[in-house]
N, C-alpha and C. Protein backbone atom coordinates (compact mmCIF):
# COMPACT_ATOMS: atom_id res chain seq x y z
N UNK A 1 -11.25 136.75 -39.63
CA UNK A 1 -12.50 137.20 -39.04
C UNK A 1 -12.41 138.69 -38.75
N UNK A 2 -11.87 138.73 -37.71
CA UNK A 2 -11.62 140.22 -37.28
C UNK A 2 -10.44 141.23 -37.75
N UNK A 3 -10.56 142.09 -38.23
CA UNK A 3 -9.18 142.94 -38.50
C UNK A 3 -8.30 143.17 -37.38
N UNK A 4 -7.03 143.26 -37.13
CA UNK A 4 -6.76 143.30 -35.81
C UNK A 4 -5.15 144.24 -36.19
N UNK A 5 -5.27 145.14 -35.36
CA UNK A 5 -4.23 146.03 -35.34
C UNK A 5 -3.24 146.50 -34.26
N UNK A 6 -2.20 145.70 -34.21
CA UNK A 6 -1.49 145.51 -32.87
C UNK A 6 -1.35 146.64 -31.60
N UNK A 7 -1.81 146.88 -30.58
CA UNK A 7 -1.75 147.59 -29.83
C UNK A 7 -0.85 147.85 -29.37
N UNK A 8 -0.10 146.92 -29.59
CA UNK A 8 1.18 147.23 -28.78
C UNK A 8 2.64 147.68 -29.59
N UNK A 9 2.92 148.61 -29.33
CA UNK A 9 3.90 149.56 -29.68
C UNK A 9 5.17 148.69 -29.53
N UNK A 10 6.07 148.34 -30.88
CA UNK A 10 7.40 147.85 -30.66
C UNK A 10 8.60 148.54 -30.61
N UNK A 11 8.62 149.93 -30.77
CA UNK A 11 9.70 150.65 -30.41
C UNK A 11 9.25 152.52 -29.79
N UNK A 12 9.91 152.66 -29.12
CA UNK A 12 9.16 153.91 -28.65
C UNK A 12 8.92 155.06 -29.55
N UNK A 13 9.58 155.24 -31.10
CA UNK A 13 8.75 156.43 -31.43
C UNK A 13 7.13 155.36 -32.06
N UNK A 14 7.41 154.14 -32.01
CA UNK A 14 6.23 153.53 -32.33
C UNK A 14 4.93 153.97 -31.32
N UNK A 15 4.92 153.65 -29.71
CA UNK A 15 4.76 153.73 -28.40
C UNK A 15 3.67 155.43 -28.77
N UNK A 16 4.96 156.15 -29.39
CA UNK A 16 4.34 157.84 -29.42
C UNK A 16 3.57 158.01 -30.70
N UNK A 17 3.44 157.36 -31.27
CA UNK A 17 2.83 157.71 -32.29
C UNK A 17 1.18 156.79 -32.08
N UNK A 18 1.68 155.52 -31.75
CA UNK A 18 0.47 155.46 -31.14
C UNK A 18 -0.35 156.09 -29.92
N UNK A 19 -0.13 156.52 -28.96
CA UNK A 19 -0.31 156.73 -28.32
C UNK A 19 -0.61 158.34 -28.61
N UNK A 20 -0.68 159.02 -29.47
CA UNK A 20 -0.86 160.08 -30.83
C UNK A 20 -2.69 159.72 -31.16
N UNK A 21 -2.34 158.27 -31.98
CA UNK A 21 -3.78 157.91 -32.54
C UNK A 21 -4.90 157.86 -31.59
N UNK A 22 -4.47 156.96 -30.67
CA UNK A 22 -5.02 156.97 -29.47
C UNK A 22 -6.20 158.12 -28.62
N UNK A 23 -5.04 159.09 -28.83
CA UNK A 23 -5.78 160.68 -27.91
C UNK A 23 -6.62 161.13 -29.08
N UNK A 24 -6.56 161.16 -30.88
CA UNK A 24 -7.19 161.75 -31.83
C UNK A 24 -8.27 160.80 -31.67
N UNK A 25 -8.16 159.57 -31.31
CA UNK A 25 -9.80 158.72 -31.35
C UNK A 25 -10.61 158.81 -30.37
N UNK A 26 -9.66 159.56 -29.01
CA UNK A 26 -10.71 159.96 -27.72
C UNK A 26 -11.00 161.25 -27.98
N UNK A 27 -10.61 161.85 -29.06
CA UNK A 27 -10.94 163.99 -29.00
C UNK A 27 -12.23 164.34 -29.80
N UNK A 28 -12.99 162.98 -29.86
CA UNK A 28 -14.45 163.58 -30.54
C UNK A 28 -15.52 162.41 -29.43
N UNK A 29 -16.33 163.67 -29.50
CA UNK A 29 -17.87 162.86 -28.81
C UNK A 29 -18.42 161.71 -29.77
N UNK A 30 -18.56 162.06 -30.91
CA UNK A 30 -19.12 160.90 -31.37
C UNK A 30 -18.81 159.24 -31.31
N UNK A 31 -17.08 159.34 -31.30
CA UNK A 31 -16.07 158.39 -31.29
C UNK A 31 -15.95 158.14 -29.89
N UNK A 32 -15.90 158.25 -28.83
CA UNK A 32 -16.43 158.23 -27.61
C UNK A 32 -17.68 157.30 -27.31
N UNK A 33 -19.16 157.84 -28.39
CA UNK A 33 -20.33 157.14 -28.11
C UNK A 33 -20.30 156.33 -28.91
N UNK A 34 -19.57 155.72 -29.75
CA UNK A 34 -19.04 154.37 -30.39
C UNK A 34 -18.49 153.75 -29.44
N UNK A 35 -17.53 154.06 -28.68
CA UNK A 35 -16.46 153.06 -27.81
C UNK A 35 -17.81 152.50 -26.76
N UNK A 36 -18.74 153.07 -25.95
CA UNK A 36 -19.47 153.14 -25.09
C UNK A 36 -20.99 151.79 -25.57
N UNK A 37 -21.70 152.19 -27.06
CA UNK A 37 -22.31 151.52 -27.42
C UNK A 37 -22.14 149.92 -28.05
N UNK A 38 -20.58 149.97 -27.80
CA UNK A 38 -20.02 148.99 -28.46
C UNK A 38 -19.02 147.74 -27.31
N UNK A 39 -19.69 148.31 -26.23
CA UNK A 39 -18.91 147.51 -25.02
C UNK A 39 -19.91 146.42 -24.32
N UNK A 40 -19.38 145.43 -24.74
CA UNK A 40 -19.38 144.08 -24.87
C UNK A 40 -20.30 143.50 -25.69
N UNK A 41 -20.72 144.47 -27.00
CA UNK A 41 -21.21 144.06 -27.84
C UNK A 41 -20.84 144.28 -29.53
N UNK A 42 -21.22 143.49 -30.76
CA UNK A 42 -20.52 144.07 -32.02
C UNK A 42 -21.96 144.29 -32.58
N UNK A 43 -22.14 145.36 -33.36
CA UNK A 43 -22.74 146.64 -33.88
C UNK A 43 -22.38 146.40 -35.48
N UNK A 44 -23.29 146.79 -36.23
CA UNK A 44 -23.06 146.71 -37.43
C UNK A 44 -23.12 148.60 -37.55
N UNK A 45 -22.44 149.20 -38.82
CA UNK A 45 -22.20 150.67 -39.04
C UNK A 45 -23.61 151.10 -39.16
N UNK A 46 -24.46 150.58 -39.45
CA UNK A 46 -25.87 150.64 -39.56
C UNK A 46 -26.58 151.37 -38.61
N UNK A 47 -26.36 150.40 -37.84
CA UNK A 47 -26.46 150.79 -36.13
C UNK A 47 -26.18 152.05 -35.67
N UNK A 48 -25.05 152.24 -35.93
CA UNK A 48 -24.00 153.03 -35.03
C UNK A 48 -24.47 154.39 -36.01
N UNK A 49 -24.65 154.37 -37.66
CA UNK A 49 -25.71 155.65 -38.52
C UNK A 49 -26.94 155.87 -37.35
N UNK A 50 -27.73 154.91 -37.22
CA UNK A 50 -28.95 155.51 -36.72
C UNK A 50 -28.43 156.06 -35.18
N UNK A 51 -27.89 155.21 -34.56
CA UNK A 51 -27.20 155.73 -33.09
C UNK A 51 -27.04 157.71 -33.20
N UNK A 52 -26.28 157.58 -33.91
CA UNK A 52 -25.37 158.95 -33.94
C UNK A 52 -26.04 159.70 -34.62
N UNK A 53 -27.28 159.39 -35.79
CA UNK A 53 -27.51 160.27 -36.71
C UNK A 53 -26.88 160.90 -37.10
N UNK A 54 -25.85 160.30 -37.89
CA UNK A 54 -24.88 161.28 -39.03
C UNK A 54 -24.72 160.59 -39.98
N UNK A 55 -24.27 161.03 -41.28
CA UNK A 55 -24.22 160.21 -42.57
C UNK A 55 -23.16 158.88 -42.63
N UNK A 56 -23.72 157.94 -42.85
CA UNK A 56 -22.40 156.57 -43.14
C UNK A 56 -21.13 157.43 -43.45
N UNK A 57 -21.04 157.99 -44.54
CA UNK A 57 -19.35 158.55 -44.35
C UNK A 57 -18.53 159.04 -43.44
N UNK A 58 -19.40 159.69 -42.59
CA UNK A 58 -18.99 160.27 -40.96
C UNK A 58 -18.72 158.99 -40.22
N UNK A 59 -19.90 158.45 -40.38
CA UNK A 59 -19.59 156.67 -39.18
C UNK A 59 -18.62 156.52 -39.63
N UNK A 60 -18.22 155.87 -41.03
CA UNK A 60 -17.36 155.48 -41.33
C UNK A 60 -15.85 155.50 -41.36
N UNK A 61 -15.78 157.01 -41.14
CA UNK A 61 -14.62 157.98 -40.78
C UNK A 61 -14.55 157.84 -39.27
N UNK A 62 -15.65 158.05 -38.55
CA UNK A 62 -14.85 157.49 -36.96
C UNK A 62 -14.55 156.27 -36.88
N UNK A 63 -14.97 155.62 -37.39
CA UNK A 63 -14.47 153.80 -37.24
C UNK A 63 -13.69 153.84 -37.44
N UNK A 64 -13.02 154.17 -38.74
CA UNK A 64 -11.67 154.30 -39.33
C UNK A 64 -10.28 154.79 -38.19
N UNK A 65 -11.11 155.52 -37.86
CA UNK A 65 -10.18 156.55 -36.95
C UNK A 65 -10.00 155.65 -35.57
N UNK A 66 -11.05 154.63 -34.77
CA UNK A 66 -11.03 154.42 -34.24
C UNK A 66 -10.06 152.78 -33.84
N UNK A 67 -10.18 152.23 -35.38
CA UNK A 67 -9.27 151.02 -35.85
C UNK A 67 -7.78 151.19 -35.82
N UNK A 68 -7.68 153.05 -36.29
CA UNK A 68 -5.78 152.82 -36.22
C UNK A 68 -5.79 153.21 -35.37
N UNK A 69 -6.33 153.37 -34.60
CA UNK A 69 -5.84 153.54 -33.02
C UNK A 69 -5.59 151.98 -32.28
N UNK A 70 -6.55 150.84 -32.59
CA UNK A 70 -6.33 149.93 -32.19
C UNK A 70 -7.66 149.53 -31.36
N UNK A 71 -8.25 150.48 -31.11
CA UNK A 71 -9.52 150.21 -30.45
C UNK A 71 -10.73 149.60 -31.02
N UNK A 72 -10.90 149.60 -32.07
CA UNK A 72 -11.90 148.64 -32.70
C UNK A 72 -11.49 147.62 -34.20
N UNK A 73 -12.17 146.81 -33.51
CA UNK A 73 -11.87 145.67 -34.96
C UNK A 73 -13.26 145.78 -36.13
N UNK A 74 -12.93 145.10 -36.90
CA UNK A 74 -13.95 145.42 -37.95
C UNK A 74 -13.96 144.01 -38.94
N UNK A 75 -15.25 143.79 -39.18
CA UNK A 75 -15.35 142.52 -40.20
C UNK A 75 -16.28 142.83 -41.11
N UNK A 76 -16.15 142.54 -42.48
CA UNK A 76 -16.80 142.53 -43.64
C UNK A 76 -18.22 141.27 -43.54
N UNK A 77 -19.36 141.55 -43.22
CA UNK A 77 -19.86 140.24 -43.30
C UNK A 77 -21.28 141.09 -45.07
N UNK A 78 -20.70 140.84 -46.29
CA UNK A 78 -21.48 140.97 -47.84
C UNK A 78 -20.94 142.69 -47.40
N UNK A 79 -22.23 143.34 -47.75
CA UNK A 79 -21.96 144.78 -48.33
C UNK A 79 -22.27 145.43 -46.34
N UNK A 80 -22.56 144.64 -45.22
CA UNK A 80 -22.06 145.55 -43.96
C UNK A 80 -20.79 145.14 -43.08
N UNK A 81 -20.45 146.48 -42.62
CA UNK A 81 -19.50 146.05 -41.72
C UNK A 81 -20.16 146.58 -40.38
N UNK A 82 -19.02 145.32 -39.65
CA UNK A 82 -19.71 145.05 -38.43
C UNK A 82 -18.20 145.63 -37.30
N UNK A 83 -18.27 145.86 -35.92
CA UNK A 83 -17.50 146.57 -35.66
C UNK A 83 -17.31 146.11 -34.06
N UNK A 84 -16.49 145.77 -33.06
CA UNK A 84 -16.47 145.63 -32.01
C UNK A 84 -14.94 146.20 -31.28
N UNK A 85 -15.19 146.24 -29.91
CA UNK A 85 -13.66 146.39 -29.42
C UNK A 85 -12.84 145.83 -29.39
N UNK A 86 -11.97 146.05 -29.55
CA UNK A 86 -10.61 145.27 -30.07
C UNK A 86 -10.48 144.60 -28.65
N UNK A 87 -10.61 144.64 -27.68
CA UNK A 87 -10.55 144.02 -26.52
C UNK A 87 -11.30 144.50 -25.47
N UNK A 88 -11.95 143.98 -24.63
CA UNK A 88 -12.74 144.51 -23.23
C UNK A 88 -11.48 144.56 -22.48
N UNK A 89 -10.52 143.72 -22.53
CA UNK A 89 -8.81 143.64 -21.41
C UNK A 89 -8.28 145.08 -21.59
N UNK A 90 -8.55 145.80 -22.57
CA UNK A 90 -8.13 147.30 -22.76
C UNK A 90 -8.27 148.07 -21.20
N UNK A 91 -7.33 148.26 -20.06
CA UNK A 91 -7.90 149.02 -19.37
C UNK A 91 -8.50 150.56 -19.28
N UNK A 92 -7.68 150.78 -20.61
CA UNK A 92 -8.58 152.14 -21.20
C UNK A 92 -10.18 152.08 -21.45
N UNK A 93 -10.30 150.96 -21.56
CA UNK A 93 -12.06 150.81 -22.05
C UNK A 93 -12.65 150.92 -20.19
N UNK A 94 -11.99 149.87 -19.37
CA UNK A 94 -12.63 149.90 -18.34
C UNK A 94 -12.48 151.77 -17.21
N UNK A 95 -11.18 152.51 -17.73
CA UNK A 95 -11.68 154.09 -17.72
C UNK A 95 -12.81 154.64 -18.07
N UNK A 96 -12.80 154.22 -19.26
CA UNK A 96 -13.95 154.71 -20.20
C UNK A 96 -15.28 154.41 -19.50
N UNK A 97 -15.30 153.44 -19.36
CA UNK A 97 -16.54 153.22 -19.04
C UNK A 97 -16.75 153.48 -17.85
N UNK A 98 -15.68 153.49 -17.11
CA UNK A 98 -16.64 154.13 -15.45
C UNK A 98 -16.58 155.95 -15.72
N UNK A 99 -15.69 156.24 -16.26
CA UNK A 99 -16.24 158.04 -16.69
C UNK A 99 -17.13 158.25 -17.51
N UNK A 100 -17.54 157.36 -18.10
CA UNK A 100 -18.87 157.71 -18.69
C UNK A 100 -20.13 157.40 -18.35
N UNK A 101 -19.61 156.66 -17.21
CA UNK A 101 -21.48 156.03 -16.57
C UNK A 101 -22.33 157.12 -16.01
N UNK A 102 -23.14 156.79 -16.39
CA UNK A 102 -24.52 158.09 -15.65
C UNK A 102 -24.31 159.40 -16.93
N UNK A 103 -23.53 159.69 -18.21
CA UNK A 103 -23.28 160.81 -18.60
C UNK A 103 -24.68 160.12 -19.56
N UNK A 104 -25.94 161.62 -19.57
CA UNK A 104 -27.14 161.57 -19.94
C UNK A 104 -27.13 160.65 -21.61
N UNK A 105 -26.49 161.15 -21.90
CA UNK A 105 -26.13 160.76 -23.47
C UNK A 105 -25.51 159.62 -23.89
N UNK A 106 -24.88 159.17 -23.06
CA UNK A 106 -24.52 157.37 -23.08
C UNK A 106 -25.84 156.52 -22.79
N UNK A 107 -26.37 157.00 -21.65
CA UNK A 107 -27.74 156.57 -21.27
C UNK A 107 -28.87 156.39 -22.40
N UNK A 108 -28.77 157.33 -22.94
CA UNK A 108 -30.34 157.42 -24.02
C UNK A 108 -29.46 156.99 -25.15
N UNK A 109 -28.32 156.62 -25.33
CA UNK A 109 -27.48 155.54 -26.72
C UNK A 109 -27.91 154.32 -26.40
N UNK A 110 -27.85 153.58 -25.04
CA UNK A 110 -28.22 152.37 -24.45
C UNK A 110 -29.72 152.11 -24.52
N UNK A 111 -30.30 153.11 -24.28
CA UNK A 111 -31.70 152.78 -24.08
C UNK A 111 -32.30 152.65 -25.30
N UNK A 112 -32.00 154.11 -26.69
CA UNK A 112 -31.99 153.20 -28.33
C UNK A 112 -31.88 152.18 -28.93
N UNK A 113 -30.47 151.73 -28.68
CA UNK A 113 -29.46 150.25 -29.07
C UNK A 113 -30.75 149.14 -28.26
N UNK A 114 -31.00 149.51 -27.31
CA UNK A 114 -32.05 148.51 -26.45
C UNK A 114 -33.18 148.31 -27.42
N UNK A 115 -34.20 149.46 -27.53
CA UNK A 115 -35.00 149.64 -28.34
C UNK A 115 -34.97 149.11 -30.10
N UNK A 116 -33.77 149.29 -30.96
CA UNK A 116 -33.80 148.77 -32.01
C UNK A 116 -33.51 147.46 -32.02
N UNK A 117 -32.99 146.92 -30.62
CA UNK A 117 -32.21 145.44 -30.87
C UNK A 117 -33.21 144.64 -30.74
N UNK A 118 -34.75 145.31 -30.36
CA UNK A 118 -35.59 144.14 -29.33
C UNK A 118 -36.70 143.75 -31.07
């Protein structure tokens, strides 16, 4: 079902290297308003194009980026992929999400995602 990419580090230059991917998937805004629009819900790349307004190859490239980190899973359902967090138990997500509450631009991602879902 889900792609799943172990989070957990089995030897410590493992530990650093993830923990490497990790900080490169939090060092862009866009990849940020993926983690945010995608909490406690799964999103097809579709979505997440019109969300962000940038070209599928860009989405596609933060997803990417955001999978070897470990933070999002991804499933093939025909020609879309669909995309969720690899876990809500992440306490990095529950950081995330209280530093990002109230930031204007998470807000009007939610209130879109609201708008196209209805």
């Amino acid at each position: 079902m889900f792609a799943h990419m172990s989070s957990l580090a089995t030897k410590p230059a493992d530990a650093l290297e993830h923990t490497r991917r990790i900080g490169r998937a939090l060092a862009d805004q866009g990849r940020l308003r993926i983690l945010a629009a995608l909490a406690g819900s799964e999103l097809c790349v579709c979505h997440l194009v019109d969300l962000l307004d940038l070209d599928a190859s860009t989405v596609s490239r933060h997803v990417s980026i955001l999978r070897d980190a470990g933070l999002v899973e991804t499933r093939k359902d025909g020609r879309w992929l669909h995309c969720r967090r690899a876990t809500d138990q992440n306490p990095l997500f529950k950081f995330l999400d209280t530093s990002l509450r109230g930031a204007q631009e998470i807000e009007d991602d939610k209130k879109r995602l609201s708008d196209d879902c209805c």
